[in-house]
N, C-alpha and C. Protein backbone atom coordinates (compact mmCIF):
# COMPACT_ATOMS: atom_id res chain seq x y z
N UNK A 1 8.15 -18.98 5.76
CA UNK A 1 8.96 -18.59 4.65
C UNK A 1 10.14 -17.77 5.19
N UNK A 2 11.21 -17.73 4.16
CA UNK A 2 12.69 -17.19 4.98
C UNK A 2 12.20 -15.72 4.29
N UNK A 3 12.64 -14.87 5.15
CA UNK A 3 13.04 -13.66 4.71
C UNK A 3 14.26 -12.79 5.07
N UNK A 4 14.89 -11.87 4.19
CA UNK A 4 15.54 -11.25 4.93
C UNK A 4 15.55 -9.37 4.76
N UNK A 5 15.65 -8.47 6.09
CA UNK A 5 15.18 -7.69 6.48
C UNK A 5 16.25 -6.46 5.59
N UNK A 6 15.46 -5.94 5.13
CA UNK A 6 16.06 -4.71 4.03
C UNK A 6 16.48 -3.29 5.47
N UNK A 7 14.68 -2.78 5.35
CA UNK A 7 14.64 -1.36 5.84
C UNK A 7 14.43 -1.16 7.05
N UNK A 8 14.80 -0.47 7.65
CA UNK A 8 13.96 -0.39 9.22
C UNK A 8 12.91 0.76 9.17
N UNK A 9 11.68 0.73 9.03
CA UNK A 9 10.73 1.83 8.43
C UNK A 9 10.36 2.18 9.55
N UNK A 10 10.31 1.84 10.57
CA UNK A 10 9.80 2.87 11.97
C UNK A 10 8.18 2.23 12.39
N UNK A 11 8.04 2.36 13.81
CA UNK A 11 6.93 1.93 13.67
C UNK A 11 6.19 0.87 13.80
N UNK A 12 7.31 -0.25 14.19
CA UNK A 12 7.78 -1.95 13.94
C UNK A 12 7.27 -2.55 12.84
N UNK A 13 7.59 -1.46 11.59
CA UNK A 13 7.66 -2.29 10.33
C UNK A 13 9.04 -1.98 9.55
N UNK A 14 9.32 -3.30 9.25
CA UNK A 14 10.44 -3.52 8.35
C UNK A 14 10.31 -3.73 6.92
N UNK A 15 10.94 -3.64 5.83
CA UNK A 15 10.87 -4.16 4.61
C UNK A 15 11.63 -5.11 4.73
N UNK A 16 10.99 -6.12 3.53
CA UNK A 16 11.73 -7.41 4.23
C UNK A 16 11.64 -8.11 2.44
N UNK A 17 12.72 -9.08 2.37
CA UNK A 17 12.91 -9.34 1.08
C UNK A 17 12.83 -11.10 1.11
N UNK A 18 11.75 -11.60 0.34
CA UNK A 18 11.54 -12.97 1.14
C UNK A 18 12.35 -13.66 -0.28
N UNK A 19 12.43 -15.07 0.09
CA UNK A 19 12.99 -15.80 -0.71
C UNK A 19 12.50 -16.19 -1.50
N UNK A 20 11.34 -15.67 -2.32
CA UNK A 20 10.13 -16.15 -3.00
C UNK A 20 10.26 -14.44 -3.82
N UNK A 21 11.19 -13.36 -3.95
CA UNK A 21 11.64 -12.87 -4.56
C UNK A 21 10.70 -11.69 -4.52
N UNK A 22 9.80 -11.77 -3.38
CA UNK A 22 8.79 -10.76 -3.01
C UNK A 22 9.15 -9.59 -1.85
N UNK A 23 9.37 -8.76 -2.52
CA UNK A 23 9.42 -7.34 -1.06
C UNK A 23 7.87 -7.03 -0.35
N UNK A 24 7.95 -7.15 1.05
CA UNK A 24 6.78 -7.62 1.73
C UNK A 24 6.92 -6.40 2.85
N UNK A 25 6.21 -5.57 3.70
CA UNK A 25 6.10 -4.85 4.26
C UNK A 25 5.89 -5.59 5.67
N UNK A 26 7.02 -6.08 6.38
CA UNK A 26 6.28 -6.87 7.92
C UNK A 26 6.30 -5.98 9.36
N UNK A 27 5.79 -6.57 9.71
CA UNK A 27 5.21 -6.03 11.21
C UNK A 27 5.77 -7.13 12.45
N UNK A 28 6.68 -6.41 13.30
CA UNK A 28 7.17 -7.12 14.44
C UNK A 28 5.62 -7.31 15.16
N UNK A 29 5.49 -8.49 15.47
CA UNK A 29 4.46 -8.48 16.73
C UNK A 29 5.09 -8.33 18.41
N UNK A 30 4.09 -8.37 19.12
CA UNK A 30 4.65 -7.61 19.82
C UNK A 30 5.49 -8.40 21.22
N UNK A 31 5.39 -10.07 20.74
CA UNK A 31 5.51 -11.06 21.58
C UNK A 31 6.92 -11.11 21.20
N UNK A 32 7.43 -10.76 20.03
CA UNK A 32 9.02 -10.75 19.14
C UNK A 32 9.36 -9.13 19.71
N UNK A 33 8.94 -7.90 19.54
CA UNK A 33 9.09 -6.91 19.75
C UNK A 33 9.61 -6.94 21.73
N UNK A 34 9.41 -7.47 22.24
CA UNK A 34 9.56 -7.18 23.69
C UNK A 34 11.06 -7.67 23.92
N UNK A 35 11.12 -9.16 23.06
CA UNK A 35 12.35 -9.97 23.50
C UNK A 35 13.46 -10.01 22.79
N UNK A 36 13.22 -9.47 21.50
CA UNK A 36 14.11 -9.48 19.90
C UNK A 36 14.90 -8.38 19.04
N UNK A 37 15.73 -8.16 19.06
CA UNK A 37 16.09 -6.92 18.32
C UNK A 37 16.36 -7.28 17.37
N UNK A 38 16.03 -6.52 15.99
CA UNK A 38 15.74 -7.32 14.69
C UNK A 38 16.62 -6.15 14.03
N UNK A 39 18.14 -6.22 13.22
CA UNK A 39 18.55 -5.34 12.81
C UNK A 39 18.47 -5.92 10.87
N UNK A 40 18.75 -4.62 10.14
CA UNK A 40 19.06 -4.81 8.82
C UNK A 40 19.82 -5.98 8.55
N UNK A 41 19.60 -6.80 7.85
CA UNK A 41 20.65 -8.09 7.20
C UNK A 41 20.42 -9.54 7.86
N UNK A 42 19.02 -9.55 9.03
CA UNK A 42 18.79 -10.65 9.90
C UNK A 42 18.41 -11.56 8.70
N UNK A 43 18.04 -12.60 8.77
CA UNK A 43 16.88 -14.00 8.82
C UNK A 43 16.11 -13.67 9.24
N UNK A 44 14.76 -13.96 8.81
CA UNK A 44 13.68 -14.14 9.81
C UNK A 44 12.64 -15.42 8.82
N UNK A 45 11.74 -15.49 9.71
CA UNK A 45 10.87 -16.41 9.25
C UNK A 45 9.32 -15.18 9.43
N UNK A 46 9.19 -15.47 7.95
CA UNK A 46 7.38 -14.97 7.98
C UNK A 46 6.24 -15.77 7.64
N UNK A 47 5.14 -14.45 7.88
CA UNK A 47 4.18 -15.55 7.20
C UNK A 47 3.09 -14.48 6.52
N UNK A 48 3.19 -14.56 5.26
CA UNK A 48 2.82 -13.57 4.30
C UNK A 48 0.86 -13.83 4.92
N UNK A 49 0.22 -12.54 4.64
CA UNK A 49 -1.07 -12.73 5.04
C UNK A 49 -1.68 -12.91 3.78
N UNK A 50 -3.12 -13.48 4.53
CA UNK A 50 -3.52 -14.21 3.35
C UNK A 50 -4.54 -13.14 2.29
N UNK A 51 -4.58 -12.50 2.96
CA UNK A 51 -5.65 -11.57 2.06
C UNK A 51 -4.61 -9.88 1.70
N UNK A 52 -3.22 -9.55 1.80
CA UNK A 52 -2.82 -9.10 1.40
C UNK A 52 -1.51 -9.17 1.20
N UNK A 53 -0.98 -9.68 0.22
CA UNK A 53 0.09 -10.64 0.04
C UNK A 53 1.55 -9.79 0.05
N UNK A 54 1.05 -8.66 -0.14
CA UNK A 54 2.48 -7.27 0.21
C UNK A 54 2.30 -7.11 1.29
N UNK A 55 2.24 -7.76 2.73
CA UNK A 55 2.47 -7.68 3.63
C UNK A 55 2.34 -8.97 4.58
N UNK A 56 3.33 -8.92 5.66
CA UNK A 56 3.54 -10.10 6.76
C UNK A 56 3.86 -10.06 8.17
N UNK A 57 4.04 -11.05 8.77
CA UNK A 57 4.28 -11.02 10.05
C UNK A 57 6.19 -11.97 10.51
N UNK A 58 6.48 -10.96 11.64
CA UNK A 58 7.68 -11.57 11.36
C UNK A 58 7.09 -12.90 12.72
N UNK A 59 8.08 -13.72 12.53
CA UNK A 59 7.66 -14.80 13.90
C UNK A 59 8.46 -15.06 14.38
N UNK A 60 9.92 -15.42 13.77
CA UNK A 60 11.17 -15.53 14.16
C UNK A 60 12.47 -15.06 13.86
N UNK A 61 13.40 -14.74 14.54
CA UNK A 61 14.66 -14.10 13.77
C UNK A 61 15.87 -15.26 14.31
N UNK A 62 16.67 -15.52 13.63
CA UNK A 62 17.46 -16.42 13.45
C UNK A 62 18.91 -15.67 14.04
N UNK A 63 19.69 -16.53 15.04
CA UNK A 63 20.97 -15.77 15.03
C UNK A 63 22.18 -16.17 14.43
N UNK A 64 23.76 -15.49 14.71
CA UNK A 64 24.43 -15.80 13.79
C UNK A 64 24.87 -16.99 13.31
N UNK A 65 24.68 -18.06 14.46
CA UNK A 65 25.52 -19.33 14.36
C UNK A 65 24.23 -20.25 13.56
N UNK A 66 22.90 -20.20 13.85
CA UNK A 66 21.92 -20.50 13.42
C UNK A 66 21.61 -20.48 11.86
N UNK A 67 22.15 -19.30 11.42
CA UNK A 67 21.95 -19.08 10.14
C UNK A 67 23.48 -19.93 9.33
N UNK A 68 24.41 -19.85 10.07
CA UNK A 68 25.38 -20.54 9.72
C UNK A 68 24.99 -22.20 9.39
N UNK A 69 24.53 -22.79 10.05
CA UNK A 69 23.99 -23.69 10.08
C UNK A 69 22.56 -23.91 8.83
N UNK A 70 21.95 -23.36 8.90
CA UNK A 70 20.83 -23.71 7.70
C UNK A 70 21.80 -23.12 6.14
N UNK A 71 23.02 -22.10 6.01
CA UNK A 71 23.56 -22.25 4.95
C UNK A 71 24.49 -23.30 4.98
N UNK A 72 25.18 -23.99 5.33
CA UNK A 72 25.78 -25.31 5.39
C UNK A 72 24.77 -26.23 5.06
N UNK A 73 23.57 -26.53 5.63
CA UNK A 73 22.90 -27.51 5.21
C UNK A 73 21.96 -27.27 4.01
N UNK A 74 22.36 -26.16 3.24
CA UNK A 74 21.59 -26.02 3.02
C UNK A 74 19.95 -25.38 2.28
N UNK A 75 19.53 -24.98 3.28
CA UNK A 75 18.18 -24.40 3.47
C UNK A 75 18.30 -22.51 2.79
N UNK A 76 19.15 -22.21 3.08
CA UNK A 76 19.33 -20.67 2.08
C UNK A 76 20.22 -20.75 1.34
């Protein structure tokens, strides 16, 4: 699911505002956390958990030309 990143809450959790009109509390893992710098106003792709649905995982963050591309075609 697309989301995009509100707050930077500290902690490697972000608030994150998905396209499904849900504010979701996500958590950088730590395989994204080593290689990714994830600022306010990104893309990302989550994946809401299944047993608590106010919260997710981020998996991917999208960059500028990337996101350019899925709004042309599109997808946001």
């Amino acid at each position: 699911m697309f989301g995009s990143a509100e707050l930077m809450m500290g902690a490697n959790h972000i608030r994150i505002r998905c396209f499904d009109g849900v504010t979701r509390m996500g958590r950088i893992k730590g395989k994204i956390k080593k290689k990714v710098w994830i600022r306010e106003g990104d893309i990302l792709i989550v994946i809401p958990w299944n047993f608590q649905d106010e919260k997710c995982d981020i998996v991917y963050r999208y960059t500028g030309p990337q996101v350019e591309w899925l709004r042309r075609n599109n997808y946001l």
